[in-house]
Protein backbone atom coordinates (compact mmCIF):
# COMPACT_ATOMS: atom_id res chain seq x y z
CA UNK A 1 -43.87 -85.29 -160.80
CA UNK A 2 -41.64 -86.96 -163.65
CA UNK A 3 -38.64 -88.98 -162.79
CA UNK A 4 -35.25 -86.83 -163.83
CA UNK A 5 -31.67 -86.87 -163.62
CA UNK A 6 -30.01 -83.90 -162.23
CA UNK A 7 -26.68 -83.08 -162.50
CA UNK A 8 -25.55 -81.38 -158.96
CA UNK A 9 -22.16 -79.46 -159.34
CA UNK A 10 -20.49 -77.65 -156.51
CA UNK A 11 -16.81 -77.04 -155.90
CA UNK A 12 -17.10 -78.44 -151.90
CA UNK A 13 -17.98 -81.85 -151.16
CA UNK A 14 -17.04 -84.56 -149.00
CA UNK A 15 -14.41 -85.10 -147.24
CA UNK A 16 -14.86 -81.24 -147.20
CA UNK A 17 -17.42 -80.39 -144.80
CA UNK A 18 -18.86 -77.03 -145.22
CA UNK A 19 -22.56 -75.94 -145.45
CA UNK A 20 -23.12 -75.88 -149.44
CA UNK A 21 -21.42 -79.21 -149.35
CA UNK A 22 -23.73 -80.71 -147.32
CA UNK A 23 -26.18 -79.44 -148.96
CA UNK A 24 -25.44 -81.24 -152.00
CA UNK A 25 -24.83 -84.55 -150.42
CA UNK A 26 -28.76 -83.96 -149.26
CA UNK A 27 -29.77 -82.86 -152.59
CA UNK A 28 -28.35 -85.98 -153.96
CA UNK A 29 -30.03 -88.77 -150.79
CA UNK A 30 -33.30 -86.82 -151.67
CA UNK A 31 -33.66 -86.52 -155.20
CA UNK A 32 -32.28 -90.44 -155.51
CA UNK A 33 -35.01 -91.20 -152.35
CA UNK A 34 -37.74 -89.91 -154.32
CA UNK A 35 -37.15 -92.00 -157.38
CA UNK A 36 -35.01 -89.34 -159.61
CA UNK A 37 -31.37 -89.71 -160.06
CA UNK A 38 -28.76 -87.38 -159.33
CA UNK A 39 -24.95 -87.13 -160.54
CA UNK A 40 -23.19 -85.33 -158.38
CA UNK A 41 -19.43 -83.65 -160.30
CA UNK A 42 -16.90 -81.68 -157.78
CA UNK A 43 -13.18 -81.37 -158.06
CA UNK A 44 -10.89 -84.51 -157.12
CA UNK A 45 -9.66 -84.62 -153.08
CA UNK A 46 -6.82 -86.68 -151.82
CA UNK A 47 -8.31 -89.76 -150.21
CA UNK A 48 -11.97 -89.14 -151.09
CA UNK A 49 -14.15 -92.34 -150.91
CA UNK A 50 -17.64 -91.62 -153.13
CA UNK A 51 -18.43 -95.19 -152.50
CA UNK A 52 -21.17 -94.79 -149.80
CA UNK A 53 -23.29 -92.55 -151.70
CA UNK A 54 -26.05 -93.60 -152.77
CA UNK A 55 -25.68 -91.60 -156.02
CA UNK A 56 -22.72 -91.21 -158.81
CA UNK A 57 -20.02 -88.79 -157.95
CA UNK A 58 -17.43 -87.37 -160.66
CA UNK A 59 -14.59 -86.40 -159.96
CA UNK A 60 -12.81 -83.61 -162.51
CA UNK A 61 -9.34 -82.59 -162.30
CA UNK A 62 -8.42 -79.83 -159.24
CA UNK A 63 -5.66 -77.66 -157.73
CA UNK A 64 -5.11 -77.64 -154.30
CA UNK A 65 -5.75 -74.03 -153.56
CA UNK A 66 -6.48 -74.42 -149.66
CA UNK A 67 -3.79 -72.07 -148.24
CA UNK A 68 -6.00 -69.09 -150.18
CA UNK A 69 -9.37 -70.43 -150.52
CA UNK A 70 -9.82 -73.07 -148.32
CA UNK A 71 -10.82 -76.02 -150.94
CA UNK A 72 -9.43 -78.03 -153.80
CA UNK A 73 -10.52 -75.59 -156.91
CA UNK A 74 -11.56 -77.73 -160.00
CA UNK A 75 -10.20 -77.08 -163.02
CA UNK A 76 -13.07 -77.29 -165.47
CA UNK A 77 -11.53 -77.35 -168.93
CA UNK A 78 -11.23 -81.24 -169.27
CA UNK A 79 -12.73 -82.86 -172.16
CA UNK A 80 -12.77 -86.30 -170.38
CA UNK A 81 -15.10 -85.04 -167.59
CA UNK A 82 -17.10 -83.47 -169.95
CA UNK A 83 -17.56 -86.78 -171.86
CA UNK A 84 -18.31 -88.53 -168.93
CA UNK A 85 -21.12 -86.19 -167.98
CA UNK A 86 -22.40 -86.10 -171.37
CA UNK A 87 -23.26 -90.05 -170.84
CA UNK A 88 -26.31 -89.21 -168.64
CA UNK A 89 -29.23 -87.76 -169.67
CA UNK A 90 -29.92 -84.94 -167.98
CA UNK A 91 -32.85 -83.02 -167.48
CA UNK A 92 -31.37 -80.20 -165.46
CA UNK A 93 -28.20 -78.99 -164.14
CA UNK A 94 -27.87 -77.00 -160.38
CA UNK A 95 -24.96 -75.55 -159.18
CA UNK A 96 -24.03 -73.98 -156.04
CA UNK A 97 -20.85 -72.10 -156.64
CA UNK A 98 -20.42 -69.18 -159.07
CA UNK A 99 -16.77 -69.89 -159.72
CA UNK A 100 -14.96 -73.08 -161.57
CA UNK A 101 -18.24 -75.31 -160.82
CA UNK A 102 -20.43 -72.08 -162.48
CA UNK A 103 -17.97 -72.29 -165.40
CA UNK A 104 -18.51 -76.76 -165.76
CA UNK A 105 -22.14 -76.20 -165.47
CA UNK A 106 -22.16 -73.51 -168.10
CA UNK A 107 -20.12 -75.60 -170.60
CA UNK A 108 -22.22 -78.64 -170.07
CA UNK A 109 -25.27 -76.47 -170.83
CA UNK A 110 -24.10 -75.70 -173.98
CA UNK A 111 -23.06 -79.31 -175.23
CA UNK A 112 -26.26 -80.73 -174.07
CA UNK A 113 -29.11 -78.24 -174.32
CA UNK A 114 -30.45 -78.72 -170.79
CA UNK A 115 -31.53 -75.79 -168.13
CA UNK A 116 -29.23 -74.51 -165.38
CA UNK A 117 -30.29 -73.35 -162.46
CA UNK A 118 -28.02 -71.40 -159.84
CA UNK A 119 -28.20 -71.25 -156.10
CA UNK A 120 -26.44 -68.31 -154.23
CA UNK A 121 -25.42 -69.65 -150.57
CA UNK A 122 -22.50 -67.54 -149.58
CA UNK A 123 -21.90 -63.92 -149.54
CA UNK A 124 -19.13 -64.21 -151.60
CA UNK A 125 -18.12 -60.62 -151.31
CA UNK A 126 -16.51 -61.22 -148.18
CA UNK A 127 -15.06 -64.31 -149.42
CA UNK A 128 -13.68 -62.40 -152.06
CA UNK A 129 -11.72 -59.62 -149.41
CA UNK A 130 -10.55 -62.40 -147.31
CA UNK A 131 -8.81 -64.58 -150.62
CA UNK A 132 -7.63 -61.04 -152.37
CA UNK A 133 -6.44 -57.71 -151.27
CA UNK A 134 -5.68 -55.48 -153.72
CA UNK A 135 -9.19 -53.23 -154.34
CA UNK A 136 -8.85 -53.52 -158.24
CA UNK A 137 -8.97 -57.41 -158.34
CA UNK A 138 -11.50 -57.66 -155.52
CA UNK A 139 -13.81 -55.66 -157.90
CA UNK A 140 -13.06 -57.93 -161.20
CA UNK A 141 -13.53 -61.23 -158.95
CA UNK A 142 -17.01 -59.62 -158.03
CA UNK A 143 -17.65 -58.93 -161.82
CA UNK A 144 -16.22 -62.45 -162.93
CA UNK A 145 -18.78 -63.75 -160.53
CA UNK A 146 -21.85 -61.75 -161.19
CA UNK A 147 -21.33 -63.03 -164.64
CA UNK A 148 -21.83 -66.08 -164.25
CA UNK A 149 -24.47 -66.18 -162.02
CA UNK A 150 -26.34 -63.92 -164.97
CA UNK A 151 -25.63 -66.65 -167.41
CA UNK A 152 -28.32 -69.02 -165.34
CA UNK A 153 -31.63 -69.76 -166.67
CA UNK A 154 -32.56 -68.96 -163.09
CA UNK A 155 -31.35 -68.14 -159.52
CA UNK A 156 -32.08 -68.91 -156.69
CA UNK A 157 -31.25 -67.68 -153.27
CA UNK A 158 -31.00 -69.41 -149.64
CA UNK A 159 -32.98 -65.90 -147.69
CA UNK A 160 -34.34 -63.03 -148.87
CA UNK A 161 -30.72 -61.30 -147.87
CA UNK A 162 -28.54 -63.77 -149.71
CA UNK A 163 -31.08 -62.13 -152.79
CA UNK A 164 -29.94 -58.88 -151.79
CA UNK A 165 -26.37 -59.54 -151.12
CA UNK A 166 -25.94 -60.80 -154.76
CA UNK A 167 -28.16 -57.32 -155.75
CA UNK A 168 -25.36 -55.28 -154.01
CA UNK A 169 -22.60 -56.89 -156.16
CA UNK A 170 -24.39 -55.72 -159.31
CA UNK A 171 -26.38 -58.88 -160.32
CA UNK A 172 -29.45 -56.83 -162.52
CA UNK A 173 -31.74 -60.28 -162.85
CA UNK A 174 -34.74 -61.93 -161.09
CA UNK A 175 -34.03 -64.42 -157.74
CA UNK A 176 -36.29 -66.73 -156.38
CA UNK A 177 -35.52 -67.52 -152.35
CA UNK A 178 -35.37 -71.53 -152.06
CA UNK A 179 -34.17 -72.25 -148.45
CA UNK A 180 -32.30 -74.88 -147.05
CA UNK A 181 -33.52 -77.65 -144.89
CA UNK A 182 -31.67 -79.28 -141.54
CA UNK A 183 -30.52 -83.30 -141.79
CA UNK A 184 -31.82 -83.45 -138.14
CA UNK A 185 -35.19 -85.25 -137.72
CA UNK A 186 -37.58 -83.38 -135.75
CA UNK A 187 -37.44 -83.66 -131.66
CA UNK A 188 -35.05 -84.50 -129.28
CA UNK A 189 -32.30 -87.69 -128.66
CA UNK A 190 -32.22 -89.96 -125.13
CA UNK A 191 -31.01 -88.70 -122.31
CA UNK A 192 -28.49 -90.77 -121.88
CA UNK A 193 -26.59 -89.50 -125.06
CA UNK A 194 -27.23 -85.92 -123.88
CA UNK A 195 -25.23 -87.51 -120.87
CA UNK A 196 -22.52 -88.82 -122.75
CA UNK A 197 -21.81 -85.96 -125.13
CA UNK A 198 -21.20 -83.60 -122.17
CA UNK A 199 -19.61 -85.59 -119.06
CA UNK A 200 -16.33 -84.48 -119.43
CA UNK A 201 -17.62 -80.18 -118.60
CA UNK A 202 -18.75 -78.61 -116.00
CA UNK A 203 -22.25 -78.20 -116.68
CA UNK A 204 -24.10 -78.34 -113.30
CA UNK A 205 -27.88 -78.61 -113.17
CA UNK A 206 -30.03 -75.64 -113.26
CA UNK A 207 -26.89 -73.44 -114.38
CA UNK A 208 -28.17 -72.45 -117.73
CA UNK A 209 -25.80 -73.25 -120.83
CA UNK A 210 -25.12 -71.36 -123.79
CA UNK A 211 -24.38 -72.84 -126.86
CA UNK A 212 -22.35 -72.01 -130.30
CA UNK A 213 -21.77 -74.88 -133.21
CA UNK A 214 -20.06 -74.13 -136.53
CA UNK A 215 -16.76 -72.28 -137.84
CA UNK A 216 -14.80 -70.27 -135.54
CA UNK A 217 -14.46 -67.07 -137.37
CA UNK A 218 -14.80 -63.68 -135.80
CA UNK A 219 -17.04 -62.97 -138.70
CA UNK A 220 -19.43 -64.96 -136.75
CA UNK A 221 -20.00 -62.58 -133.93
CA UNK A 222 -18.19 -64.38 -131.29
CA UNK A 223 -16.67 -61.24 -130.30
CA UNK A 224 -20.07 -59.89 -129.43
CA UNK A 225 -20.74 -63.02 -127.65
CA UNK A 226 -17.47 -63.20 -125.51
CA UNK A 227 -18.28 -59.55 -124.58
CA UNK A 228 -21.28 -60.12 -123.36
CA UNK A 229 -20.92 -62.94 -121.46
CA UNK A 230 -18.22 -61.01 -119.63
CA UNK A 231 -20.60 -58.54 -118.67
CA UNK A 232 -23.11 -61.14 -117.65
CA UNK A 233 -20.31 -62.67 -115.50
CA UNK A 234 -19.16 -59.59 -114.28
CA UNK A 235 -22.97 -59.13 -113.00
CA UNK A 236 -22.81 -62.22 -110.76
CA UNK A 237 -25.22 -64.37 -113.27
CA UNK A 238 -24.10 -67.76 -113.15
CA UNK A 239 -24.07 -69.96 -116.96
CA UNK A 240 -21.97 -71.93 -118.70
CA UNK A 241 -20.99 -71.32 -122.70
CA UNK A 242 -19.94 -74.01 -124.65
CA UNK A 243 -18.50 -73.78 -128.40
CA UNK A 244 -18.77 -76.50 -130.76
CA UNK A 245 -16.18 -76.18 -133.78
CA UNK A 246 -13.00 -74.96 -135.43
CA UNK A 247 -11.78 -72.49 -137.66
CA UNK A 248 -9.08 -69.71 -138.76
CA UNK A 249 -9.73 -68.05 -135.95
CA UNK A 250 -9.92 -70.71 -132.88
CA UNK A 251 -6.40 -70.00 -131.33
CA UNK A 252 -7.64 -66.18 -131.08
CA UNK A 253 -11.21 -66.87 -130.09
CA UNK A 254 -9.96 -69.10 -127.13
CA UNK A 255 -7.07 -66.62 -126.34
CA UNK A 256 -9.72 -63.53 -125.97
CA UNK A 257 -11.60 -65.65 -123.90
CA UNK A 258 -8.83 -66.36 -121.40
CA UNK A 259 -8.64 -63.41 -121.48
CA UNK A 260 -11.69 -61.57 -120.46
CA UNK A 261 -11.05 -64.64 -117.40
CA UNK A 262 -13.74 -66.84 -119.31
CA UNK A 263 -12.06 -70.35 -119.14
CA UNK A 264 -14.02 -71.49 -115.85
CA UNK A 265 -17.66 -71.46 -117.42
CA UNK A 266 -16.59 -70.63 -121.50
CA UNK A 267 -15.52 -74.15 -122.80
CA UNK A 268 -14.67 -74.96 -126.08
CA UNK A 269 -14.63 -78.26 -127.66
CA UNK A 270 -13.48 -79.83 -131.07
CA UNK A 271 -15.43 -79.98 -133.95
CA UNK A 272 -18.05 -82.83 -134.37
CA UNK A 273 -18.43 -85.05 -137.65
CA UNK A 274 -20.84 -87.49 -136.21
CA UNK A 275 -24.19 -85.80 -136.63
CA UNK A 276 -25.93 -87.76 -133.37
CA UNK A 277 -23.13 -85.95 -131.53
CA UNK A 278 -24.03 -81.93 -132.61
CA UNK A 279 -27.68 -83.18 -132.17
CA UNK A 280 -27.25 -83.95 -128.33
CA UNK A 281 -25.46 -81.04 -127.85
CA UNK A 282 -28.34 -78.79 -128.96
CA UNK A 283 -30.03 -80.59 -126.57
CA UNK A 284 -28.11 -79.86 -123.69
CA UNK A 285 -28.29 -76.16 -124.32
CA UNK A 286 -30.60 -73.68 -123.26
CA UNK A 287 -30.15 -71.15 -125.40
CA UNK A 288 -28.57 -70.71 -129.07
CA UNK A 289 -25.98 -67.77 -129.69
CA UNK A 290 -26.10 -66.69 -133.12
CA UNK A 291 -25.20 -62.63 -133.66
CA UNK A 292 -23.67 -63.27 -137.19
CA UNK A 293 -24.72 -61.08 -139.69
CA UNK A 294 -22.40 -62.98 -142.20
CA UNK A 295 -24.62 -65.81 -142.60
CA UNK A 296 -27.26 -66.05 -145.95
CA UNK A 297 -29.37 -68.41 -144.17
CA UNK A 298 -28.31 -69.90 -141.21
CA UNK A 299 -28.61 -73.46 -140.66
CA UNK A 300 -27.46 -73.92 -137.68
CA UNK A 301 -30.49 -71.93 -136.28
CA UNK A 302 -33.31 -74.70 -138.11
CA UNK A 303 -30.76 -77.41 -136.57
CA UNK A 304 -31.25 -76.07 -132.61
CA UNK A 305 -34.85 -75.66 -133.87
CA UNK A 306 -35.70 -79.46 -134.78
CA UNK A 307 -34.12 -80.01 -130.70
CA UNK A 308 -36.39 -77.34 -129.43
CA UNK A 309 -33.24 -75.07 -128.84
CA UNK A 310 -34.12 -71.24 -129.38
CA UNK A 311 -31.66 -68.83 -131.01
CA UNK A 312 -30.52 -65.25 -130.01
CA UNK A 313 -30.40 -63.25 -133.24
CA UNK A 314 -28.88 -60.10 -134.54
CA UNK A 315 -32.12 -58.31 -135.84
CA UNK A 316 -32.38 -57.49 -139.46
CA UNK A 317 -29.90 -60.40 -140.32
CA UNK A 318 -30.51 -63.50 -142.65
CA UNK A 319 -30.56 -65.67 -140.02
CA UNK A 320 -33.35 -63.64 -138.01
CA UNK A 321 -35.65 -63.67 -141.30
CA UNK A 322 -38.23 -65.71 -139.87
CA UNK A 323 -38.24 -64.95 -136.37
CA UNK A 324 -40.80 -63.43 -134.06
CA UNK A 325 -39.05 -61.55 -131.02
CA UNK A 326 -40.22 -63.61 -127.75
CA UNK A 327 -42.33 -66.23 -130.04
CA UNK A 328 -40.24 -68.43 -131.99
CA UNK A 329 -36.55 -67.00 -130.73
CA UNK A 330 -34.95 -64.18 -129.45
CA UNK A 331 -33.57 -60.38 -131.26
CA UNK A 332 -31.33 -58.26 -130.30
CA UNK A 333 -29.04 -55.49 -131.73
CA UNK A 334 -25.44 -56.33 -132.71
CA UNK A 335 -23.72 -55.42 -130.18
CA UNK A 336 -22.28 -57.17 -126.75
CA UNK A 337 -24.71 -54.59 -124.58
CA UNK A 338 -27.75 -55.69 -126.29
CA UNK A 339 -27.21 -59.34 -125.64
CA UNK A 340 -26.21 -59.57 -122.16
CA UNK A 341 -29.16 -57.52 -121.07
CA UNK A 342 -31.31 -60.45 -122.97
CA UNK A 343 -28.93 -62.85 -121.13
CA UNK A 344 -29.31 -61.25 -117.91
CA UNK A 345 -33.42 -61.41 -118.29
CA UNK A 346 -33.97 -65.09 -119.80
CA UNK A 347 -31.37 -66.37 -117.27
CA UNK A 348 -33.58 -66.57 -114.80
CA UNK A 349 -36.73 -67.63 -116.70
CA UNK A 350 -35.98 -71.40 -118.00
CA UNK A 351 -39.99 -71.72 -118.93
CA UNK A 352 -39.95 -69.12 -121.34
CA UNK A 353 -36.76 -70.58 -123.29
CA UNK A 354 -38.44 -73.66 -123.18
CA UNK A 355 -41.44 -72.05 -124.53
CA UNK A 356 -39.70 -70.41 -127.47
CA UNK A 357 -37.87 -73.67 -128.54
CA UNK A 358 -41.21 -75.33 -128.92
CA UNK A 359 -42.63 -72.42 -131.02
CA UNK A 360 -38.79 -72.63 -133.22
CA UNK A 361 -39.48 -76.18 -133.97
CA UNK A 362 -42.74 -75.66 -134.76
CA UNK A 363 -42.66 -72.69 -137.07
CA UNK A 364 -38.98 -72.31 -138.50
CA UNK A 365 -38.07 -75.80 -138.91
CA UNK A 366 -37.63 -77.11 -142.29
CA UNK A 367 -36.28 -80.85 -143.47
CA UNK A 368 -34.35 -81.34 -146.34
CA UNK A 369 -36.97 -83.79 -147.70
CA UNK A 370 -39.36 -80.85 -147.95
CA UNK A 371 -36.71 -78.27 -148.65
CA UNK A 372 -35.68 -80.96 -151.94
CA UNK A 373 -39.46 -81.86 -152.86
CA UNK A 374 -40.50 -78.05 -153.21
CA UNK A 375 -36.82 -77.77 -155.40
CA UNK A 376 -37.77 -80.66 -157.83
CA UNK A 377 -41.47 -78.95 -158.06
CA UNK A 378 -39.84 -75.98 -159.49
CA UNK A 379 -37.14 -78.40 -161.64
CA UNK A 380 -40.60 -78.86 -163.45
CA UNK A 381 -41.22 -75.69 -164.16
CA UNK A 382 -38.08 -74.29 -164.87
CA UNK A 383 -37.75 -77.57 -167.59
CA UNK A 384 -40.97 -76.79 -168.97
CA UNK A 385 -40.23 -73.33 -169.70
CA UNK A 386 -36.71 -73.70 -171.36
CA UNK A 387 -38.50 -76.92 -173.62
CA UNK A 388 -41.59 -74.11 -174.92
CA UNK A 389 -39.00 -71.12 -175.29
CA UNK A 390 -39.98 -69.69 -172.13
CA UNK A 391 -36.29 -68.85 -170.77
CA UNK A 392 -34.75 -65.67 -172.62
CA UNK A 393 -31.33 -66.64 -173.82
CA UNK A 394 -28.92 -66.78 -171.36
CA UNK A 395 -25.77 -67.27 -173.29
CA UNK A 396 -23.13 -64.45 -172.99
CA UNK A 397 -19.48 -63.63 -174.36
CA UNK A 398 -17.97 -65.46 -171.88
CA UNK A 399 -19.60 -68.84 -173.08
CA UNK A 400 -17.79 -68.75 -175.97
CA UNK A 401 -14.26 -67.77 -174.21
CA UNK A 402 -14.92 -70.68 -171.50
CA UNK A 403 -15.63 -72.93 -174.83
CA UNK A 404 -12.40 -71.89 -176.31
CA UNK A 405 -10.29 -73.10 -173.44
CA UNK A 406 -11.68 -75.73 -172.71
CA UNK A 407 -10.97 -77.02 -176.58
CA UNK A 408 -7.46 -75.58 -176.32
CA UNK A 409 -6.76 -77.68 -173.27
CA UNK A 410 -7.85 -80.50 -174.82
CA UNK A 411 -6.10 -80.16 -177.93
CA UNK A 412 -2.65 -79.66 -175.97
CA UNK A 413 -3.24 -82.66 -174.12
CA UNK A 414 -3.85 -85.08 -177.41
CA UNK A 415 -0.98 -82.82 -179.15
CA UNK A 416 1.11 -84.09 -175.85
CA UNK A 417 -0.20 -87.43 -176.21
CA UNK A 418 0.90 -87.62 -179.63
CA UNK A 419 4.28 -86.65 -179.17
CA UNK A 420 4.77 -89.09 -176.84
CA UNK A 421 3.47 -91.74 -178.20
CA UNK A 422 6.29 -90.32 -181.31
CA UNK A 423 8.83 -90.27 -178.65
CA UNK A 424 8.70 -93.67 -177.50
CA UNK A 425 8.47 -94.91 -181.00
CA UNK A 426 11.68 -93.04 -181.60
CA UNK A 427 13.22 -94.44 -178.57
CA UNK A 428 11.85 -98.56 -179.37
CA UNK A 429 13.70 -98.31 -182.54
CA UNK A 430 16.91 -97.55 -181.72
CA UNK A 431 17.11 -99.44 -178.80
């Protein structure tokens, strides 16, 4: 496989910690591990260090738009970043947002001649309803997005429902499913920082313990699992429930979960940065809680995998793709019935979890060195194919329109460079 440089463009990246972020940071440790280079371009953050990276990092101009979207949106008209990108020879370009970082990647294309591929992460429909109300601009955002996402040489997906997701908000062209990997080698940490993760709960031997990690959004399913750990109290089943994380929705989550009269065996804890931390936490559990249907791929559930931590699952999700009921996790319907009856049975039968974890990190798990080796086998292909003519056109109206801007802004901002460079000449001379 032939050494490349890939420009990597995403609107999230560190100190913003989300999943597609970190997914780029690993794109950009493997591709530079394996001898390629990547560039990495996301918007500008307030206090962002790029210096421990192993790989460049530009930084374009941004808008703090956090109150409504949660991120710093790049604006991706300026000439300057352009220029800068335009100093590396790139082979490809992959981007993993279809909205200001779709719109860079597409202008880049067209100065340099180079293939972009697309990767669809997020179900951005419900992004979409959460950032705008009003029916009529929810359905242009979808259209605005859709198109460029078409304008890709190709697309990829995370899970054969992220494909079918962007089908249902009227993307027409082919997808190829490319999963994600997990940052987590495979197996499971000491003991004695399993110990020292979890000293400060009540989590008594042989009391089996439930575990959540990731955003606290109701989106999630945490309502199911609140419910149903209720019922399972309710029963006289002893466990304990911890959830790793934070979100929108934390205040409410902990509120509904005082309650349903929770807080002596539900715990909650804040959200963990260090990765060694979330990794002996998986270990402590016994079982993963997972009923999100919002998810494109899950992570989370490959994570609790590599620590031989088994997942419940809302059947017929993303998440749940590549599960076997009873052999390599656990399914149930999505609702707070159907899981504490599963609760209620595995409860009492600690070999079989253990069992299923060791079949999860055998079958689902998936590193981000192999998840990044199989991408750069398909760079090759997708390169060869645009060099021999192989890619249909992909250029659209909007090209053009993005082109326009961008040249406007820049001609404003030498127009307002020149005036004051007049200005101050004005104001030397008569002073």
């Amino acid at each position: 496989m032939s050494n490349r440089t890939i420009c990597l463009i995403n609107d999230s990246f560190p100190p913003v910690t989300d999943g597609v972020a970190n997914a780029v940071v690993n794109y950009g440790r493997a591709i530079t591990e394996s001898g390629s280079r990547a560039v990495v371009a996301t918007p500008a953050y307030p206090g962002a260090d790029d210096s421990g990276f192993s790989f460049p990092v530009v930084r374009y101009p941004s808008i703090d738009m956090t109150k409504l979207v949660g991120y710093h949106a790049g604006f991706p008209f300026s000439e300057k970043t352009m220029q800068t990108l335009m100093e590396y020879p790139f082979d490809l370009i992959h981007c993993h947002c279809p909205i200001t970082s779709a719109v860079l990647a597409r202008e880049l294309r067209a100065r340099i001649h180079v293939p972009a591929v697309f990767t669809y992460h997020t179900k951005f429909d419900i992004d979409i309803a959460n950032a705008i109300h009003a029916k009529l601009l929810q359905e242009g955002a979808k259209k605005l997005l859709v198109d460029n996402i078409s304008a890709f040489d190709e697309v990829w997906t995370v899970s054969h429902g992220a494909g079918e997701n962007l089908r249902s908000l009227g993307y027409q062209g082919d997808w190829r499913v490319m999963p994600n990997g997990v940052d987590f080698a495979r197996g499971r940490v000491p003991e004695e920082d399993v110990r020292a993760v979890c000293r400060d709960f009540d989590l008594p031997e042989g009391v089996p313990v439930f575990l959540f990690v990731g955003r606290m959004m109701w989106y999630k399913g945490l309502r199911i699992t609140l419910d149903a750990l209720k019922k399972l109290k309710d029963a006289g089943h002893p466990f304990r429930m911890v959830f790793v994380g934070s979100g929108g929705d934390k205040d409410e989550v902990v509120a509904y979960a005082n309650e349903l009269g929770l807080s002596d065996c539900v715990f909650f804890t804040s959200p963990q940065y260090d990765r060694s931390v979330i990794r002996a936490w998986y270990c402590r559990g016994d079982l993963f809680l997972f009923p999100s249907t919002f998810d494109t791929n899950g992570l989370v559930v490959r994570e609790a995998a590599a620590c031989e931590l088994a997942s419940v699952l809302v059947r017929g999700s993303c998440a749940a793709e590549d599960i076997t009921d009873g052999r390599n996790g656990f399914l149930i319907e999505e609702n707070a019935d159907s899981m504490a009856a599963l609760l209620a049975k595995l409860c009492h039968e600690p070999e079989v979890l253990k069992r299923v974890g060791r079949q999860a990190q055998e079958e689902i798990y998936i590193s981000w060195d192999d998840a990044v080796h199989r991408a750069q086998q398909r760079y090759e292909i997708v390169i060869e194919q645009y060099r021999s003519g192989g890619h249909s056109a992909r250029r659209r109206f909007s090209d053009e329109y993005y082109q326009s801007l961008g040249l406007c802004g820049d001609v404003l901002k030498r127009s307002r460079e020149h005036l004051r460079e007049q200005w101050d000449a004005f104001a030397e001379h008569f002073q």
